[in-house]
Structure formats: structure tokens, C-alpha cells
N, C-alpha and C. Protein backbone atom coordinates (compact mmCIF):
# COMPACT_ATOMS: atom_id res chain seq x y z
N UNK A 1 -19.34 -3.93 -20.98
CA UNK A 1 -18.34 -3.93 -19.93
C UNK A 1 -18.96 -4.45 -18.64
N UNK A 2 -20.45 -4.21 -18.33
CA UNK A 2 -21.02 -4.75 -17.09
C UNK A 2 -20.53 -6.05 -16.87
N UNK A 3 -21.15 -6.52 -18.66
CA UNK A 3 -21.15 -7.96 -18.39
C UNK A 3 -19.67 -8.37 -18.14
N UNK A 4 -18.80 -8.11 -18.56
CA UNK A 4 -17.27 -8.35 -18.23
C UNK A 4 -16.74 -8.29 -17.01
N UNK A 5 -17.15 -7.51 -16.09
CA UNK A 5 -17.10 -6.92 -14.93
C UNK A 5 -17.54 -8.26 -13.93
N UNK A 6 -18.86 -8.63 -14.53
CA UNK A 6 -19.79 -8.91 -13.62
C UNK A 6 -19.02 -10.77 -13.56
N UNK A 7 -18.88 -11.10 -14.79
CA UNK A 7 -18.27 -12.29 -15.08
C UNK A 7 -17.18 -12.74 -14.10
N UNK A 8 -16.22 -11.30 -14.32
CA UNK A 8 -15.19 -11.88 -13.54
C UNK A 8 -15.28 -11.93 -12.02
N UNK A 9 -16.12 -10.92 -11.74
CA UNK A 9 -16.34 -10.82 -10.24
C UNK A 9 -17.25 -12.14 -9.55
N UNK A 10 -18.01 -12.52 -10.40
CA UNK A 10 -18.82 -13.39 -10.21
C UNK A 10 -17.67 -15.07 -9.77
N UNK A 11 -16.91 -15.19 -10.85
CA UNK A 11 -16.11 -16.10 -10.94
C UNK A 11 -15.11 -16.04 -9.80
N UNK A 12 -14.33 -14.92 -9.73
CA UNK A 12 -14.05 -14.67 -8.37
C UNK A 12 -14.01 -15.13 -7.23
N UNK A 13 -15.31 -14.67 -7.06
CA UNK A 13 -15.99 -14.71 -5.85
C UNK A 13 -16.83 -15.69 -5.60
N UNK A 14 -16.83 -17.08 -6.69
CA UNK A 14 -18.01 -17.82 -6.80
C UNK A 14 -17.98 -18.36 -5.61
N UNK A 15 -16.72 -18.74 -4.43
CA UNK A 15 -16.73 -19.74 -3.09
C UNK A 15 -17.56 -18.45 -1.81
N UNK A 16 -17.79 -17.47 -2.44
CA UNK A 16 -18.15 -17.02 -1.35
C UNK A 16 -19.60 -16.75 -1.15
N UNK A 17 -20.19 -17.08 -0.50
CA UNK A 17 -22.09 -17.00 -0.42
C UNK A 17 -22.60 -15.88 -0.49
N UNK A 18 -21.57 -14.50 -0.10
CA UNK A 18 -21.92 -12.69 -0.30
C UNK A 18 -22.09 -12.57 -1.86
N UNK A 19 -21.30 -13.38 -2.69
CA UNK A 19 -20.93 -12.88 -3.69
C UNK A 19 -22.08 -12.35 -4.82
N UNK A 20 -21.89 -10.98 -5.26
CA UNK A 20 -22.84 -10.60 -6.11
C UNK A 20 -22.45 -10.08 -7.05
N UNK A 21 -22.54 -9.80 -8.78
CA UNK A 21 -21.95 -9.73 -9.43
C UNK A 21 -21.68 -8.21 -9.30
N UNK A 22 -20.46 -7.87 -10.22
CA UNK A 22 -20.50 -6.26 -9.99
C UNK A 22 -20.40 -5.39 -11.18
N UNK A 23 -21.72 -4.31 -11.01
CA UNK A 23 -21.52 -3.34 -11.97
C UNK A 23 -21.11 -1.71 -11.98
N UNK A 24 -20.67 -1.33 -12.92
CA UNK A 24 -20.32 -0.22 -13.08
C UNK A 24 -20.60 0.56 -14.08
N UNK A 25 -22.26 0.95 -13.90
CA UNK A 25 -22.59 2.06 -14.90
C UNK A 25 -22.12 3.12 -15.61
N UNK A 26 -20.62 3.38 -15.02
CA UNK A 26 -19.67 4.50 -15.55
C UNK A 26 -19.04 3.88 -16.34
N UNK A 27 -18.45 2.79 -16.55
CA UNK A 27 -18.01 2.11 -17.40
C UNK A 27 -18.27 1.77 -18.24
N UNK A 28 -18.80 1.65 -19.64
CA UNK A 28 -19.50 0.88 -20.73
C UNK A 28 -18.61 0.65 -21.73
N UNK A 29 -18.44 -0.89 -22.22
CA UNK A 29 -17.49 -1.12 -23.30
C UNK A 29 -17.82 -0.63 -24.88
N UNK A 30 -16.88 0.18 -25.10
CA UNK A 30 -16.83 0.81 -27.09
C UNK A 30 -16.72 -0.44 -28.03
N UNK A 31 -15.40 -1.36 -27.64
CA UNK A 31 -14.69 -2.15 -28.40
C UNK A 31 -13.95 -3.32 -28.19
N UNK A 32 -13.84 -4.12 -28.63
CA UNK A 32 -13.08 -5.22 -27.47
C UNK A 32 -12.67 -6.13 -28.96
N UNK A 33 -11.70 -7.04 -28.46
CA UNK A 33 -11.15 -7.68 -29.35
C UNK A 33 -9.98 -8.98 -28.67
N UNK A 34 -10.34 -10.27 -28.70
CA UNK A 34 -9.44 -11.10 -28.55
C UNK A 34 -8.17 -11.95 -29.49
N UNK A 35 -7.33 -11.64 -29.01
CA UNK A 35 -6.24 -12.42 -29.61
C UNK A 35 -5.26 -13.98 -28.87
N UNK A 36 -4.88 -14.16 -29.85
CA UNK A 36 -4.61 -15.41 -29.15
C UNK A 36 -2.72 -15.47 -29.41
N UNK A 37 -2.32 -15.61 -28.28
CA UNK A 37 -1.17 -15.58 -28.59
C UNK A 37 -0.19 -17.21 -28.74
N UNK A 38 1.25 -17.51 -29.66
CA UNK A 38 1.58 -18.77 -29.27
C UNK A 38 3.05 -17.99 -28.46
N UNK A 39 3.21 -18.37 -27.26
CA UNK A 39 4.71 -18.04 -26.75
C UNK A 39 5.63 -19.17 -26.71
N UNK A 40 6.46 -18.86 -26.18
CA UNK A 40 7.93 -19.87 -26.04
C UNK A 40 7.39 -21.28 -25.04
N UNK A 41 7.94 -22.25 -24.72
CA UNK A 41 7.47 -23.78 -24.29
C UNK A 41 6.11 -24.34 -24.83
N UNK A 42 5.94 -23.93 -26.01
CA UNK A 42 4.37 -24.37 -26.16
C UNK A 42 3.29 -23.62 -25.29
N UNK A 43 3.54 -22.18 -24.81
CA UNK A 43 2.57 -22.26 -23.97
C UNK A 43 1.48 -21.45 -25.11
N UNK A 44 -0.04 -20.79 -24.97
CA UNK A 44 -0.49 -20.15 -25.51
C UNK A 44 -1.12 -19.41 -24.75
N UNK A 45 -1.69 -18.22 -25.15
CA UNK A 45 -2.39 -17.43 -24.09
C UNK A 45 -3.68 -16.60 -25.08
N UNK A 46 -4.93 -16.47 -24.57
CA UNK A 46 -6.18 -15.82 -25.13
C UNK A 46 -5.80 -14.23 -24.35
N UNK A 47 -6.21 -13.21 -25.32
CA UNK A 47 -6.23 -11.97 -24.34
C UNK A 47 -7.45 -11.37 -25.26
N UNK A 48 -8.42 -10.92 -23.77
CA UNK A 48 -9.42 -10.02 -24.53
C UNK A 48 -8.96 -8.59 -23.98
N UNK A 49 -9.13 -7.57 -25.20
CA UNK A 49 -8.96 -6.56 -25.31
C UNK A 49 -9.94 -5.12 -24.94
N UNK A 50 -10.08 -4.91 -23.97
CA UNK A 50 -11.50 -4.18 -24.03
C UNK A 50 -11.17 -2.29 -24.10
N UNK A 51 -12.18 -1.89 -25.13
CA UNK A 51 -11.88 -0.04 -24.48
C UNK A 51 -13.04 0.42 -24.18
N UNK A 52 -12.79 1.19 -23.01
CA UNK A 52 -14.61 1.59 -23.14
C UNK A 52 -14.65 3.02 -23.24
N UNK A 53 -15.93 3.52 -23.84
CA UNK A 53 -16.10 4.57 -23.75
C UNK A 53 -15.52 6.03 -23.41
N UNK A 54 -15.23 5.67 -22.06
CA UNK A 54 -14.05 7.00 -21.31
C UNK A 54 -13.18 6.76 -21.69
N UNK A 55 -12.46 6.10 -22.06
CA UNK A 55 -11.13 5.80 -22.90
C UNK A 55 -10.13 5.08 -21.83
N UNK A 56 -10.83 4.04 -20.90
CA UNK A 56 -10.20 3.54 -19.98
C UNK A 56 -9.69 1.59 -20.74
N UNK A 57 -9.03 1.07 -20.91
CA UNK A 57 -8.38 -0.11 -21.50
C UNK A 57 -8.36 -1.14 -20.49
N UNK A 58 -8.84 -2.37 -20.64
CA UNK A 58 -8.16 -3.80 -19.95
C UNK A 58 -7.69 -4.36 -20.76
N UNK A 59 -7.26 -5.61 -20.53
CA UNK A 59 -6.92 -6.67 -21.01
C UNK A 59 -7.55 -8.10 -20.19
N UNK A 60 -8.40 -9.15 -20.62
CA UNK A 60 -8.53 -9.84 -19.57
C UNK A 60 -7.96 -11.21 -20.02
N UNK A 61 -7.07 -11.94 -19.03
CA UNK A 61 -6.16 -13.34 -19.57
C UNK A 61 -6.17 -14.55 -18.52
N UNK A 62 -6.32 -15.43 -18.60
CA UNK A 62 -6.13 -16.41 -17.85
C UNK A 62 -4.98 -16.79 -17.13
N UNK A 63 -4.27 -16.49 -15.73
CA UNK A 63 -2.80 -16.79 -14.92
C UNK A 63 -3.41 -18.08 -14.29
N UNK A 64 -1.77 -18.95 -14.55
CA UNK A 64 -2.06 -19.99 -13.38
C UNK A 64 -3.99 -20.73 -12.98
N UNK A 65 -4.56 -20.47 -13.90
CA UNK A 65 -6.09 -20.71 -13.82
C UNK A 65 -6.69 -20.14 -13.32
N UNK A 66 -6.50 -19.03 -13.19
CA UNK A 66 -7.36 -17.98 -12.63
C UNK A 66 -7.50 -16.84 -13.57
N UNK A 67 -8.71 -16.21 -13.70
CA UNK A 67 -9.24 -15.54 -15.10
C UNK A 67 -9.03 -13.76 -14.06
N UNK A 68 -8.09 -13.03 -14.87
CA UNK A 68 -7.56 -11.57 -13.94
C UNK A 68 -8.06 -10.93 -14.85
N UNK A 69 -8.73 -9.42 -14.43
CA UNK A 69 -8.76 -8.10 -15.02
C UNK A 69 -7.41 -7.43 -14.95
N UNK A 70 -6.59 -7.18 -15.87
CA UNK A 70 -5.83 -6.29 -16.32
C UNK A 70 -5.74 -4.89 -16.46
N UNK A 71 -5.47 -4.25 -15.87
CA UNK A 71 -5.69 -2.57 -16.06
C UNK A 71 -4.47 -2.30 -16.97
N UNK A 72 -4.84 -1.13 -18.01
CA UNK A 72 -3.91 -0.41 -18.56
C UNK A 72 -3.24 0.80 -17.64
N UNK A 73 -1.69 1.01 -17.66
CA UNK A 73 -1.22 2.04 -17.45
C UNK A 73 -0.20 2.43 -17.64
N UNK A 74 0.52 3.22 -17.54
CA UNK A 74 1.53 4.03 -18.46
C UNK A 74 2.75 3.37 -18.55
N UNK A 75 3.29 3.51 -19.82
CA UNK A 75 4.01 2.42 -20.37
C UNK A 75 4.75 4.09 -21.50
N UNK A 76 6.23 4.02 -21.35
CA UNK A 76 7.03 4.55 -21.72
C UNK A 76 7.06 3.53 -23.68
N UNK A 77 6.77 2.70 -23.69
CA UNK A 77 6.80 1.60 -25.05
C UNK A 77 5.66 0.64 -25.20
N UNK A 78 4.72 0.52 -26.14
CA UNK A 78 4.18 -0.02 -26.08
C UNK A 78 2.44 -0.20 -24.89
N UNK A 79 1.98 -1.23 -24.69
CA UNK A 79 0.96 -1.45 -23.84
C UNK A 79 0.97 -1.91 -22.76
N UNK A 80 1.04 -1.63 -21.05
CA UNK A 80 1.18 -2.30 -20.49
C UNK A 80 0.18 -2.43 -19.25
N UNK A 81 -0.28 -3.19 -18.88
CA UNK A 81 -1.42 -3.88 -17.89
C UNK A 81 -1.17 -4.76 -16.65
N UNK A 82 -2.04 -4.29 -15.64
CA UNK A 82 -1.46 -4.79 -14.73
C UNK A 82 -2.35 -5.51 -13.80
N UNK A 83 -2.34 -6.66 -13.03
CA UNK A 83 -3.13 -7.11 -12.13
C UNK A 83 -2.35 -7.95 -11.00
N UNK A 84 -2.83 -7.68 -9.61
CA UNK A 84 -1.89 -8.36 -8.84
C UNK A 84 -0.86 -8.14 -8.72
N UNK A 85 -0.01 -9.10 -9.02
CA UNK A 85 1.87 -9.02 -9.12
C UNK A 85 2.02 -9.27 -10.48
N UNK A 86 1.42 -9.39 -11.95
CA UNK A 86 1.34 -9.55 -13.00
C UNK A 86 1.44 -8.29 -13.76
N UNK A 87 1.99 -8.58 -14.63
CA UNK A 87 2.08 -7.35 -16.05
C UNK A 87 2.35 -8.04 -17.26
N UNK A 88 0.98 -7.45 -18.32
CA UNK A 88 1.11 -8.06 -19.38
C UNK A 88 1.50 -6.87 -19.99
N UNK A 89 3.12 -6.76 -20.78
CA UNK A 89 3.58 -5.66 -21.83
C UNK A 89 3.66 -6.42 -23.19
N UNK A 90 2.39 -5.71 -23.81
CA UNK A 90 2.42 -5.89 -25.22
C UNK A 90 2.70 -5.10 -26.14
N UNK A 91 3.63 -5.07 -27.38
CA UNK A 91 3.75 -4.29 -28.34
C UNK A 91 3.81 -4.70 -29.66
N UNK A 92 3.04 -4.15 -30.24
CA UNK A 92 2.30 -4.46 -31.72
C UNK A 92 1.80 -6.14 -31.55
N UNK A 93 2.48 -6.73 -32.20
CA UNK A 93 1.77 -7.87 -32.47
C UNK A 93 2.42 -9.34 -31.37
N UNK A 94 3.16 -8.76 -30.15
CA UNK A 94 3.96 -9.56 -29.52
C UNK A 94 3.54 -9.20 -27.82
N UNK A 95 3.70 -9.80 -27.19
CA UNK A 95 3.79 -9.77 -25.78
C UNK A 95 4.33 -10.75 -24.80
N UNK A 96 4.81 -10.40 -23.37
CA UNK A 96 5.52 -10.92 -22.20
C UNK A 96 4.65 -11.01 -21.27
N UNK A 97 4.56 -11.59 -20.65
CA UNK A 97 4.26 -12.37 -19.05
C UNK A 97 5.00 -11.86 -18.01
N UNK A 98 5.06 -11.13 -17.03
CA UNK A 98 6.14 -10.52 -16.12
C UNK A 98 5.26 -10.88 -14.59
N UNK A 99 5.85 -11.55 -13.74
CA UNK A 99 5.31 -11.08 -12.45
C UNK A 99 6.46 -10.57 -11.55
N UNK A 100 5.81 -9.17 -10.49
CA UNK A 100 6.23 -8.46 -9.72
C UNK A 100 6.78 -9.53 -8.71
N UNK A 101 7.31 -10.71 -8.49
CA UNK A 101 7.69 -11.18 -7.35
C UNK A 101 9.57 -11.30 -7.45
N UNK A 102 9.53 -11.58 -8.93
CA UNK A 102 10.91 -11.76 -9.37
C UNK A 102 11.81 -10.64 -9.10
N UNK A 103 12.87 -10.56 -9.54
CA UNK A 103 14.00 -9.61 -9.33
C UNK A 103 13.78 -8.41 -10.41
N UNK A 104 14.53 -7.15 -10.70
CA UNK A 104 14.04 -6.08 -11.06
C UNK A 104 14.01 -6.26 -12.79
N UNK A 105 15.07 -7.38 -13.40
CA UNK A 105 15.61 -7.72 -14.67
C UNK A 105 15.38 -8.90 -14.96
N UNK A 106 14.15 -9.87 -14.08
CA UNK A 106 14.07 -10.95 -14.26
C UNK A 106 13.21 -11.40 -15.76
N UNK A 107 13.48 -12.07 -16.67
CA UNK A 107 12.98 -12.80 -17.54
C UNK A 107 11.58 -12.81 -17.15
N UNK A 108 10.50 -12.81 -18.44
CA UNK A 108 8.74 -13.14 -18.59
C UNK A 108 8.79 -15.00 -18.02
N UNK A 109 7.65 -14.56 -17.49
CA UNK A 109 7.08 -15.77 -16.49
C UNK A 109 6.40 -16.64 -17.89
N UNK A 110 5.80 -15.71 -18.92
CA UNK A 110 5.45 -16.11 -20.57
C UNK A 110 5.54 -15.53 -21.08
N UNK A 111 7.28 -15.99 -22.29
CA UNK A 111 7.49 -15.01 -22.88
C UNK A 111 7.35 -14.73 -24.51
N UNK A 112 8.12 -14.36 -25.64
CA UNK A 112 8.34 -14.44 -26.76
C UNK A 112 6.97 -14.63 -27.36
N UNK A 113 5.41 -14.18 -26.48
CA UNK A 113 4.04 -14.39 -27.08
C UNK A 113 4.21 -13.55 -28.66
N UNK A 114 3.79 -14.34 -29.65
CA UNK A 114 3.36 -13.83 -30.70
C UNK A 114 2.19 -13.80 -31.18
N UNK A 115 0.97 -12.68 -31.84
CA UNK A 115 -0.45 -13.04 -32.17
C UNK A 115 -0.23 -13.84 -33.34
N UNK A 116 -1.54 -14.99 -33.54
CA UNK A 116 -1.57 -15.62 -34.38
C UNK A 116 -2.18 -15.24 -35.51
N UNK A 117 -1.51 -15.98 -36.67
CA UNK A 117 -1.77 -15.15 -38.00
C UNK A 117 -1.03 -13.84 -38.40
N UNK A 118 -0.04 -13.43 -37.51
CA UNK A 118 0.27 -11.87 -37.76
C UNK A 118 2.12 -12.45 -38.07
């Protein structure tokens, strides 16, 4: 998980000359797992899956070209993660694209994702 941590922060932050990678010794990854999803317009999306230890969950995915940490949190159905104005809700073998800027019922920004092979 350091290294995950450290990656993204690093990447981040690469325009800035402070920038130092960041760790979190409380954190250590158990398990992780990437999938690759195909959604609706041809688009596709990679999601790595991480759990660590304390039983805390990301997801990490590429928006608009920029590589986001995803936090898990409570989700009445399914999995849902959040970064920024973004939410990735996945369930079983499918997931949506949602950003917080749209209206309360607005349509996935990327939707109808299905994992491949499943």
C-alpha cells in the first residue's frame, strides 16, 4: 500500500519541487486485484482493487487523465468509492462513472462498465 500511496502522490504532485512521496505505515495492503472494464461508447476503464489489512478498501482508476485514489464508503447496494466529485459504484461484475457536479438523477459520466471475461 506504501508503494500505492507513494505512486500516486508522487504523480500528483510531480509539478511541484516540495513534492515527496507519501507513506503510511498504518496502512499496509492484504490484497489487491485489477480489472478491466469495457463500458458503453467504446470507452474502457482499468480499476485496481486494493484491501488492506485494517479492512480499509480503494479503488484506483484513471479520470480524464489523471490517475485518483478512490475511497470506499457506505453504499446501501453494492461498492461504492469516492474521489473528488467522482464515484465509482460497482456491483458484482458491472460498474458506473458518476460525477458530483451533475444533477441529483443525472446519468454515469461512464456507464454500462462490464468486467472482462465475466
Amino acid at each position: 500500500m506504501k508503494t500505492i500511496l507513494a505512486a500516486f502522490a508522487a504523480s500528483a504532485l510531480a509539478h511541484a519541487a516540495w513534492a515527496m512521496p507519501l507513506t503510511v505505515p498504518q496502512v499496509q495492503e492484504a490484497s489487491s486485484q485489477t480489472v478491466k472494464y469495457d463500458c458503453d461508447g467504446d470507452k474502457t476503464l482499468s480499476v485496481r482493487y486494493v484491501n488492506t489489512k485494517n479492512n480499509q478498501s480503494f479503488a484506483l482508476l484513471t479520470v480524464d487523465g489523471r490517475k485518483l485514489l478512490f475511497v470506499n464508503v457506505m453504499s446501501g447496494s453494492g461498492a461504492r468509492y469516492v474521489a473528488e466529485q467522482y464515484t465509482w459504484w460497482s456491483k458484482g461484475q458491472e460498474g458506473n462513472l458518476y460525477t458530483g457536479m451533475g444533477e441529483a438523477n443525472a446519468p454515469p459520466v461512464i456507464g454500462n462498465c462490464k468486467a472482462r471475461g465475466k
